[in-house]
N, C-alpha and C. Protein backbone atom coordinates (compact mmCIF):
# COMPACT_ATOMS: atom_id res chain seq x y z
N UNK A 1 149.96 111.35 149.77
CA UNK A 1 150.11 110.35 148.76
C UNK A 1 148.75 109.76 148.36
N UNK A 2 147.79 109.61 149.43
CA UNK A 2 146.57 109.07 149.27
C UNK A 2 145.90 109.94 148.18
N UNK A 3 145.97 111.14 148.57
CA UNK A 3 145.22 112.42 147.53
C UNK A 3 145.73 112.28 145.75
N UNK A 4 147.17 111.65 145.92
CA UNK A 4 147.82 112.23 144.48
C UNK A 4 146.99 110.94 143.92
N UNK A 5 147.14 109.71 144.39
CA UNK A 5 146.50 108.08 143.80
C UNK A 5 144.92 108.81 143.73
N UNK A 6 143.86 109.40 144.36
CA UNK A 6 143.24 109.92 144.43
C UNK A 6 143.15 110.70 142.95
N UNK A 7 143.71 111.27 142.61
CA UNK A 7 143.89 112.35 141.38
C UNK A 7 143.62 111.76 140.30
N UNK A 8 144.86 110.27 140.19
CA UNK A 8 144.76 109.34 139.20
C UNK A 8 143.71 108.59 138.89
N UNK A 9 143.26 107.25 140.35
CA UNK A 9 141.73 106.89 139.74
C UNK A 9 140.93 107.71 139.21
N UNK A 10 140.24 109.12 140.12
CA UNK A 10 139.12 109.61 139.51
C UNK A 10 139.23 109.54 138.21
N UNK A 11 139.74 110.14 137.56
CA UNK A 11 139.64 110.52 135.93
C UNK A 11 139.68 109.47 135.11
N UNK A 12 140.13 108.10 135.95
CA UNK A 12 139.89 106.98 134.86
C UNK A 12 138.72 106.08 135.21
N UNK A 13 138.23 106.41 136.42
CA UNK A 13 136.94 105.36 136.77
C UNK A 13 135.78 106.44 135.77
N UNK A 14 136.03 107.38 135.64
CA UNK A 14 135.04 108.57 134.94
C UNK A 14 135.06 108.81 133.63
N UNK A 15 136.45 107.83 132.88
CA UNK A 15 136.68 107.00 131.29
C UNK A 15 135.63 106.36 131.18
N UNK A 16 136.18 104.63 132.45
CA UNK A 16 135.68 103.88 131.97
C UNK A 16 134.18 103.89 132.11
N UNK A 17 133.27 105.05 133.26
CA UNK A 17 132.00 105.20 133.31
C UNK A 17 131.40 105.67 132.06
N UNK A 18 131.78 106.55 131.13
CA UNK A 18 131.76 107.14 130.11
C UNK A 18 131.79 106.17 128.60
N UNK A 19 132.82 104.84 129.17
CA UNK A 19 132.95 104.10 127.51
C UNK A 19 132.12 103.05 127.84
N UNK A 20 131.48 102.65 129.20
CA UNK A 20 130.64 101.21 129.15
C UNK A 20 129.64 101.62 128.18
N UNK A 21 128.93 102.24 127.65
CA UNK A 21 127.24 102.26 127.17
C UNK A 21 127.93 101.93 125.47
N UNK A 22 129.14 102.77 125.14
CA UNK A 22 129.56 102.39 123.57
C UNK A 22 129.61 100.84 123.65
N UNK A 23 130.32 100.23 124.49
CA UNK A 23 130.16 98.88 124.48
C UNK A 23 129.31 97.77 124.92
N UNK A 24 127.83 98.13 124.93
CA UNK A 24 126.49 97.71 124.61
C UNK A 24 126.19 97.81 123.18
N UNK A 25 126.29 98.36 122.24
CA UNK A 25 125.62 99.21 121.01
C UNK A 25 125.78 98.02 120.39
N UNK A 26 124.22 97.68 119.69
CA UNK A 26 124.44 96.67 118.86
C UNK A 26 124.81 96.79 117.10
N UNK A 27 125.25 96.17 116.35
CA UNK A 27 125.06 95.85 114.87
C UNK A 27 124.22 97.40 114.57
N UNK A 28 124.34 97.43 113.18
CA UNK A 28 123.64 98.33 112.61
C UNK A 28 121.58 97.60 112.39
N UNK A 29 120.95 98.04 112.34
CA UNK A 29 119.50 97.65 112.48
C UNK A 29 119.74 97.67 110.98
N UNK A 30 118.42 96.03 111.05
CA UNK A 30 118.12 95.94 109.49
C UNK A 30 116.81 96.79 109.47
N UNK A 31 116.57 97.41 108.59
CA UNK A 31 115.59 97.78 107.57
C UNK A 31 114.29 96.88 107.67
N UNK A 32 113.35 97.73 107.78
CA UNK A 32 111.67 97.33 107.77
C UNK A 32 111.78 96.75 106.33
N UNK A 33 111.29 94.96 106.03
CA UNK A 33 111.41 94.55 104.86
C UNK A 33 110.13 95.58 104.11
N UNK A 34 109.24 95.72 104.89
CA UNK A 34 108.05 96.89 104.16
C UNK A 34 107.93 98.43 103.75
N UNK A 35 109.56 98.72 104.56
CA UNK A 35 109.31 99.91 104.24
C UNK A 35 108.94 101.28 104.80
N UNK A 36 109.67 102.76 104.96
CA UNK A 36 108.73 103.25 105.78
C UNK A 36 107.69 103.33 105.47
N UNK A 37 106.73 103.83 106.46
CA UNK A 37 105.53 104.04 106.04
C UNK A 37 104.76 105.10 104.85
N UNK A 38 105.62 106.32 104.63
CA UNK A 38 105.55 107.03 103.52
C UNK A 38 105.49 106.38 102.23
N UNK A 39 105.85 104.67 102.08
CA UNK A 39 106.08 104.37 101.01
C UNK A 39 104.66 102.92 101.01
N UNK A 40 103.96 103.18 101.99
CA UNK A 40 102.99 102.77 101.67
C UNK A 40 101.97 102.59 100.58
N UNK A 41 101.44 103.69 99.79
CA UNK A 41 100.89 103.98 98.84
C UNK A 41 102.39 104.45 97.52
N UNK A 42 102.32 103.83 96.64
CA UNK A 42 103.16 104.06 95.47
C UNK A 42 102.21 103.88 94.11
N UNK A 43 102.82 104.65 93.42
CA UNK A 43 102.06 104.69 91.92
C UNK A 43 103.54 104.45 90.92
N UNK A 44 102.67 104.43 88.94
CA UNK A 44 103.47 104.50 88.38
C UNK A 44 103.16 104.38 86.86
N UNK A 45 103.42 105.83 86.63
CA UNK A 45 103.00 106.08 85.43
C UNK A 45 103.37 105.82 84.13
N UNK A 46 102.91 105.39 83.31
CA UNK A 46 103.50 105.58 81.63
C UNK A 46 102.80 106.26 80.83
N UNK A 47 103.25 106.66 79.33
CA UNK A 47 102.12 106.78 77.85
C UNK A 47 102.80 105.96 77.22
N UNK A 48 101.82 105.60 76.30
CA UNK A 48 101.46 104.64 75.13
C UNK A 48 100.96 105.44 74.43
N UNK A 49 101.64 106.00 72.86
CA UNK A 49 103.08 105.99 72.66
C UNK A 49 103.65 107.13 73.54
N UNK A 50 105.39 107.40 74.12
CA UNK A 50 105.73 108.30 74.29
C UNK A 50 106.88 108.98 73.46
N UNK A 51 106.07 109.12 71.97
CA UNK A 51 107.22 109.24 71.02
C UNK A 51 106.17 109.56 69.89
N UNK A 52 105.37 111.00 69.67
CA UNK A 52 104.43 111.11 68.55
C UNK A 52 104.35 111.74 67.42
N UNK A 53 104.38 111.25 66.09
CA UNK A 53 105.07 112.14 65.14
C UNK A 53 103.57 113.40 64.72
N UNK A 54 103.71 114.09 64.81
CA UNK A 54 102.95 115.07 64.67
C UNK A 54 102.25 115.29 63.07
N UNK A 55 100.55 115.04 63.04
CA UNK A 55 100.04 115.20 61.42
C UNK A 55 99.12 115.82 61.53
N UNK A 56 98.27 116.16 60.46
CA UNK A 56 97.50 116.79 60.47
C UNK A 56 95.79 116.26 61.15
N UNK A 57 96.29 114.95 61.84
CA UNK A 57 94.77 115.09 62.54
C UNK A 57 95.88 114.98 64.19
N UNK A 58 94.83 114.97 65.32
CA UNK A 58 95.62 115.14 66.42
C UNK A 58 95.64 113.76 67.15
N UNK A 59 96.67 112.98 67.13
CA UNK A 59 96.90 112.01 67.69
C UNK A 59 96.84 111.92 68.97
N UNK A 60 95.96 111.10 69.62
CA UNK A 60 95.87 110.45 71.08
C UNK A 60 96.92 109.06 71.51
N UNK A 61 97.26 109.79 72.91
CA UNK A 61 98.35 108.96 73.68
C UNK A 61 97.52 108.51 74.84
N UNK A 62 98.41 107.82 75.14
CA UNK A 62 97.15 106.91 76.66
C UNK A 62 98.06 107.38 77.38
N UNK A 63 98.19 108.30 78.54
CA UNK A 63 98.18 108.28 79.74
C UNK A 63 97.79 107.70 81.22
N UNK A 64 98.60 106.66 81.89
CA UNK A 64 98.10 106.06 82.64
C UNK A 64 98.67 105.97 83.94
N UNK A 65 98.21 105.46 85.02
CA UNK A 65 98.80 105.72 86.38
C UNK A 65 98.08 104.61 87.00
N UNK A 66 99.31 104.09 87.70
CA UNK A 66 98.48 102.87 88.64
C UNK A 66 98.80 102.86 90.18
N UNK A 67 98.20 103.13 90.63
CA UNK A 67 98.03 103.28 91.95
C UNK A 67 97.60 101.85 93.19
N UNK A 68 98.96 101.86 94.05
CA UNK A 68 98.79 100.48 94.99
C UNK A 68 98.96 101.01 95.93
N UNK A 69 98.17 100.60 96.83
CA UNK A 69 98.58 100.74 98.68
C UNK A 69 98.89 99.32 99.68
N UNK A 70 100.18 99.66 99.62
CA UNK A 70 100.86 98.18 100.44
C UNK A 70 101.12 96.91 99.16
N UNK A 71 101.03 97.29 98.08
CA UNK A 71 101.14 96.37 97.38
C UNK A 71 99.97 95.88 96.23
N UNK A 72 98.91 96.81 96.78
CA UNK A 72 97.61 95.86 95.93
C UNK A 72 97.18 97.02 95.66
N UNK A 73 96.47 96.88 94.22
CA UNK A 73 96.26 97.43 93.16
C UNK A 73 94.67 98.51 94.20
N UNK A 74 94.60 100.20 94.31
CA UNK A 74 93.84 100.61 94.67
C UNK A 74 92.83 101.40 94.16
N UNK A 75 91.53 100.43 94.18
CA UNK A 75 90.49 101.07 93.58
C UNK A 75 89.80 102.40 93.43
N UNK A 76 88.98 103.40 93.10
CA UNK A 76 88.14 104.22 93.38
C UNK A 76 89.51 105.45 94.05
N UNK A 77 90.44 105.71 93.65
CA UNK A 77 91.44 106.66 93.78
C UNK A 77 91.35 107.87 93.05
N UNK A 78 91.44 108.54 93.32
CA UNK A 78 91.62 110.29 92.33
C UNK A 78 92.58 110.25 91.89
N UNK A 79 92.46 110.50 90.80
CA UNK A 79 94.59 110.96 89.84
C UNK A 79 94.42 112.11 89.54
N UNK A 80 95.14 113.29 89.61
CA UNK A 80 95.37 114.03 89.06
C UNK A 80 96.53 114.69 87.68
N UNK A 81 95.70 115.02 86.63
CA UNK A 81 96.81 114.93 85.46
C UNK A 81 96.78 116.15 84.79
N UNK A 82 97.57 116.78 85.24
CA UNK A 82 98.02 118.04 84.44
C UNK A 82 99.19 118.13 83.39
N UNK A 83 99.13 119.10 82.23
CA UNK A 83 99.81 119.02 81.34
C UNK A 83 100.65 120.44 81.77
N UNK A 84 102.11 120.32 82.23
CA UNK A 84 102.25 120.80 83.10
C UNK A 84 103.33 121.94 82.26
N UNK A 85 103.89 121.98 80.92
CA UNK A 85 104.50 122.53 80.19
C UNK A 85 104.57 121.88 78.56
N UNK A 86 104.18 122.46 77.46
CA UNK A 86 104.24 121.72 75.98
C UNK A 86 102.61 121.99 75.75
N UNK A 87 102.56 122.00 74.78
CA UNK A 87 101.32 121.80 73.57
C UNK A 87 100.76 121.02 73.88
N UNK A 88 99.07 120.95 73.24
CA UNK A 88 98.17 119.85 73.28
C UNK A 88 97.60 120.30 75.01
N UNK A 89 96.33 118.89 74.86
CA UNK A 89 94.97 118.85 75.70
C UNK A 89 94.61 117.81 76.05
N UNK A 90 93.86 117.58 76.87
CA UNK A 90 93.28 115.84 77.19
C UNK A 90 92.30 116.45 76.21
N UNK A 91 91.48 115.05 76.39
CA UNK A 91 90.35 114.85 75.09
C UNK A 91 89.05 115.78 76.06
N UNK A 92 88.78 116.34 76.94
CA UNK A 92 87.96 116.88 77.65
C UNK A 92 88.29 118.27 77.45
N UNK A 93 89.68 118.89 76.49
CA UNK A 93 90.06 120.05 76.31
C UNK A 93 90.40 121.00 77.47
N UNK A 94 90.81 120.41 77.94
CA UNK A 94 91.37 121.08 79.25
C UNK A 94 93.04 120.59 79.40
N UNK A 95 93.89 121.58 80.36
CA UNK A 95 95.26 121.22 80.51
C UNK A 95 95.09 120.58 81.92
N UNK A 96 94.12 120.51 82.64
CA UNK A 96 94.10 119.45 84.05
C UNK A 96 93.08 118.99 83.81
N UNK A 97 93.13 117.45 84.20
CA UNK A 97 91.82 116.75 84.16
C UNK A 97 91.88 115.81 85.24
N UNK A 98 91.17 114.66 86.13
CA UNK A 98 91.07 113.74 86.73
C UNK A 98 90.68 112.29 86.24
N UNK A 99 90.95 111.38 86.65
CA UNK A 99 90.36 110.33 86.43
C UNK A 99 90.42 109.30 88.44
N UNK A 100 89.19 109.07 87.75
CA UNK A 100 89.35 107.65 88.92
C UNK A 100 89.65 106.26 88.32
N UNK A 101 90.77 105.28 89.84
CA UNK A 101 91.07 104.14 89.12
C UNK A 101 90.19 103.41 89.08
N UNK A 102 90.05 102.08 88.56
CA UNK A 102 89.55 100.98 88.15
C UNK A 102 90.01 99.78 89.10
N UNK A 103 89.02 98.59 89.47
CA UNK A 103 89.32 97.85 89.60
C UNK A 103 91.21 97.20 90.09
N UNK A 104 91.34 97.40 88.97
CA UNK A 104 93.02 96.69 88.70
C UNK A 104 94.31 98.16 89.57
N UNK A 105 93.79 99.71 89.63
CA UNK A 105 94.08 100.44 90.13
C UNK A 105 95.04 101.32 88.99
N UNK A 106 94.25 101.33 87.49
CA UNK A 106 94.60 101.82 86.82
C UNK A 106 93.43 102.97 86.61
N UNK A 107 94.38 104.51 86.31
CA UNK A 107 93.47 106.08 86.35
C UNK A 107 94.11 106.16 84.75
N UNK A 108 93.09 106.21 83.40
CA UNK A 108 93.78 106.32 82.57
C UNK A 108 92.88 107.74 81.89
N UNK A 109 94.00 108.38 81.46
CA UNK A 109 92.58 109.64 80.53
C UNK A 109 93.81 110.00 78.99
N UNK A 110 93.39 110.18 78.11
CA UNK A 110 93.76 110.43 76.86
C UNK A 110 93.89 112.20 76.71
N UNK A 111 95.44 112.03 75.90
CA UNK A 111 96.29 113.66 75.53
C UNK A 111 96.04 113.57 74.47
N UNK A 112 95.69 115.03 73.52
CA UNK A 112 95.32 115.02 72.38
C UNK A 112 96.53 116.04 71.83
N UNK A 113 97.73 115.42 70.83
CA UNK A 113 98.57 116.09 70.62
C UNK A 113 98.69 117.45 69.62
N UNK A 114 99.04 118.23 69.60
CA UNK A 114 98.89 119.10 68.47
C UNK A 114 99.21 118.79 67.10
N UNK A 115 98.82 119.62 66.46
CA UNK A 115 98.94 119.83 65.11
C UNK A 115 99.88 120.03 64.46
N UNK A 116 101.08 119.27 63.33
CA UNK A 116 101.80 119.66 62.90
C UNK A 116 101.99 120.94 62.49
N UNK A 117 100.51 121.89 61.84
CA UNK A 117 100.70 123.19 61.90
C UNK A 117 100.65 123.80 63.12
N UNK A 118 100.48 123.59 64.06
CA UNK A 118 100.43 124.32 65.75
C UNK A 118 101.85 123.98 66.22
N UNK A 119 102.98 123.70 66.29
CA UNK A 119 103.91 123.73 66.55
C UNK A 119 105.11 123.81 65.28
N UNK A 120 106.50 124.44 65.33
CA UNK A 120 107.57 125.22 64.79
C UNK A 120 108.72 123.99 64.77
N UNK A 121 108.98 123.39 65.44
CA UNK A 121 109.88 122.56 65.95
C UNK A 121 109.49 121.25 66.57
N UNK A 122 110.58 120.07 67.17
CA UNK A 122 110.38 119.31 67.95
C UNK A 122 110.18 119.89 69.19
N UNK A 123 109.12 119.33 69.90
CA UNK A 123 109.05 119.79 71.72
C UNK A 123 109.08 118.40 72.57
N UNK A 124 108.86 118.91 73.55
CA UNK A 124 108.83 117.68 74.96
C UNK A 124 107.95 118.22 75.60
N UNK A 125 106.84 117.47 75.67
CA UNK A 125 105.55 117.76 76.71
C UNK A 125 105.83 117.30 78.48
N UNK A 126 105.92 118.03 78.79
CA UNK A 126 105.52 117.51 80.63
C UNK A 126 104.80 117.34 81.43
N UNK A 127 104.10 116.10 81.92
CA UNK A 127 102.57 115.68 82.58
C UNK A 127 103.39 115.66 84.11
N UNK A 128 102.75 116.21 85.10
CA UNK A 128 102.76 116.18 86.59
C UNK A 128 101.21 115.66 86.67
N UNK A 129 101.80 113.97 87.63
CA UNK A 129 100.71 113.55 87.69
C UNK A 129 100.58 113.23 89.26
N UNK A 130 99.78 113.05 89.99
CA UNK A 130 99.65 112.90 91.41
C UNK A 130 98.21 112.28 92.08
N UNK A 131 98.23 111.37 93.07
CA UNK A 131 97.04 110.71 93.55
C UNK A 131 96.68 111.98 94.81
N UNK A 132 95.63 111.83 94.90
CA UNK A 132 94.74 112.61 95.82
C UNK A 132 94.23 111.78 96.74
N UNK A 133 95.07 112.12 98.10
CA UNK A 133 95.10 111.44 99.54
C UNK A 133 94.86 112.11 100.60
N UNK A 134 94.31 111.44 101.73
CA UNK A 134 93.91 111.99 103.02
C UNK A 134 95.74 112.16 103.82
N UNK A 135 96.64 111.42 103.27
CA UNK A 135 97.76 111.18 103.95
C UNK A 135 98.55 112.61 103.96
N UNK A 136 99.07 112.73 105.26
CA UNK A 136 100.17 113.96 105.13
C UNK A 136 101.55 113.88 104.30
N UNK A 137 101.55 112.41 103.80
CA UNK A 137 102.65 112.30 102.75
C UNK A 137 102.27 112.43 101.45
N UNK A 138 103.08 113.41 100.68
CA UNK A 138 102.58 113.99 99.33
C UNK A 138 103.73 113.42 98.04
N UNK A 139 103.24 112.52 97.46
CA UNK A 139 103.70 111.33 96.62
C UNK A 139 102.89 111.91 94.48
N UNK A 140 104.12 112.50 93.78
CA UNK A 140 103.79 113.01 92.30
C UNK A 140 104.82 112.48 91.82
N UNK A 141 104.38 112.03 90.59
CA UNK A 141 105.69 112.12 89.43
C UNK A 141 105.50 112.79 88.07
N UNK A 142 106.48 113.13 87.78
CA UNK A 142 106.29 113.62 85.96
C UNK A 142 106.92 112.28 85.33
N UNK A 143 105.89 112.97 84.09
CA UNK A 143 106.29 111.95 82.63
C UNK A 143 106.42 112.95 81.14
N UNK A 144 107.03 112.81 80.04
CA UNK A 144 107.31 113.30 78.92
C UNK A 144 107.59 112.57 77.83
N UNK A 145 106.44 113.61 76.80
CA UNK A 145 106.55 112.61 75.82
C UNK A 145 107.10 113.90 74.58
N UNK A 146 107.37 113.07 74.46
CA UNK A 146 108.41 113.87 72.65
C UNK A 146 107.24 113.89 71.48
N UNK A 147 107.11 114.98 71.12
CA UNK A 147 106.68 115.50 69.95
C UNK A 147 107.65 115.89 68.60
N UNK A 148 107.52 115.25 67.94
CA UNK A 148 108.09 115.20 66.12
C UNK A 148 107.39 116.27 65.14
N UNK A 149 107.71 117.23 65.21
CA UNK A 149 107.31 117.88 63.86
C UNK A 149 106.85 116.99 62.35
N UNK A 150 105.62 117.03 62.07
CA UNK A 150 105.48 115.85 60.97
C UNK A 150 105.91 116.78 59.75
């Protein structure tokens, strides 16, 4: 009889050894108000205009990118700006160019759009733009701007 009571505890002292640690577990964890660390350095690009009606001289758009680490605007940064699909050139005539930021942590360089006679139709240009970092986290965005047949 001792053996059969025997039979019964084991398997439930070896439950309840098994469910004490679930009932430690706290709340779900809040969130780093800062963030992981991958999101340390953030940028964020626009053009001015991104909407260009196409004429016979070649209209310039401002391309720009601002670059912060932890929050504050980061100086002396590399941007990289390629024109990554669509017509047109930066003003240096090239489809990749660089700029370094400024002060305020703005990298700005000027697209020179095509020619109403150099394009058939409306297009959509695509800029892949990206900061150049020592970090193993690799942080790009695209931007597009619409071209109008004039």
């Amino acid at each position: 009889m001792f053996k059969m009571r025997l039979a019964y505890v084991f398997p439930l002292v070896v439950l309840l050894l098994a469910a004490s640690p679930a009932c430690k577990r706290s709340a779900v964890e809040e969130p780093n108000p800062f963030g992981p660390a991958s999101l340390y350095l953030t940028f964020d690009v626009q053009a001015s205009p991104n909407v260009v009606l196409t004429s016979d001289i070649r209209e310039v758009v401002e391309v720009r990118a601002l670059v912060k680490y932890g929050g504050q605007p980061a100086a002396n940064q590399l941007v990289v700006f390629t024109v990554l699909d669509g017509p047109g050139e930066f003003s240096d005539y090239t489809r990749r160019t660089s700029a370094l930021t400024n002060q305020n942590g703005y990298a700005v360089v000027s697209y020179l759009s095509p020619l109403k006679s150099e394009i058939d139709f409306d297009q959509t240009v695509v800029f892949y733009i990206h900061p150049q970092t020592s970090s193993p986290y690799f942080t790009w965005k695209t931007i597009e701007i619409r071209l109008l047949k004039g």
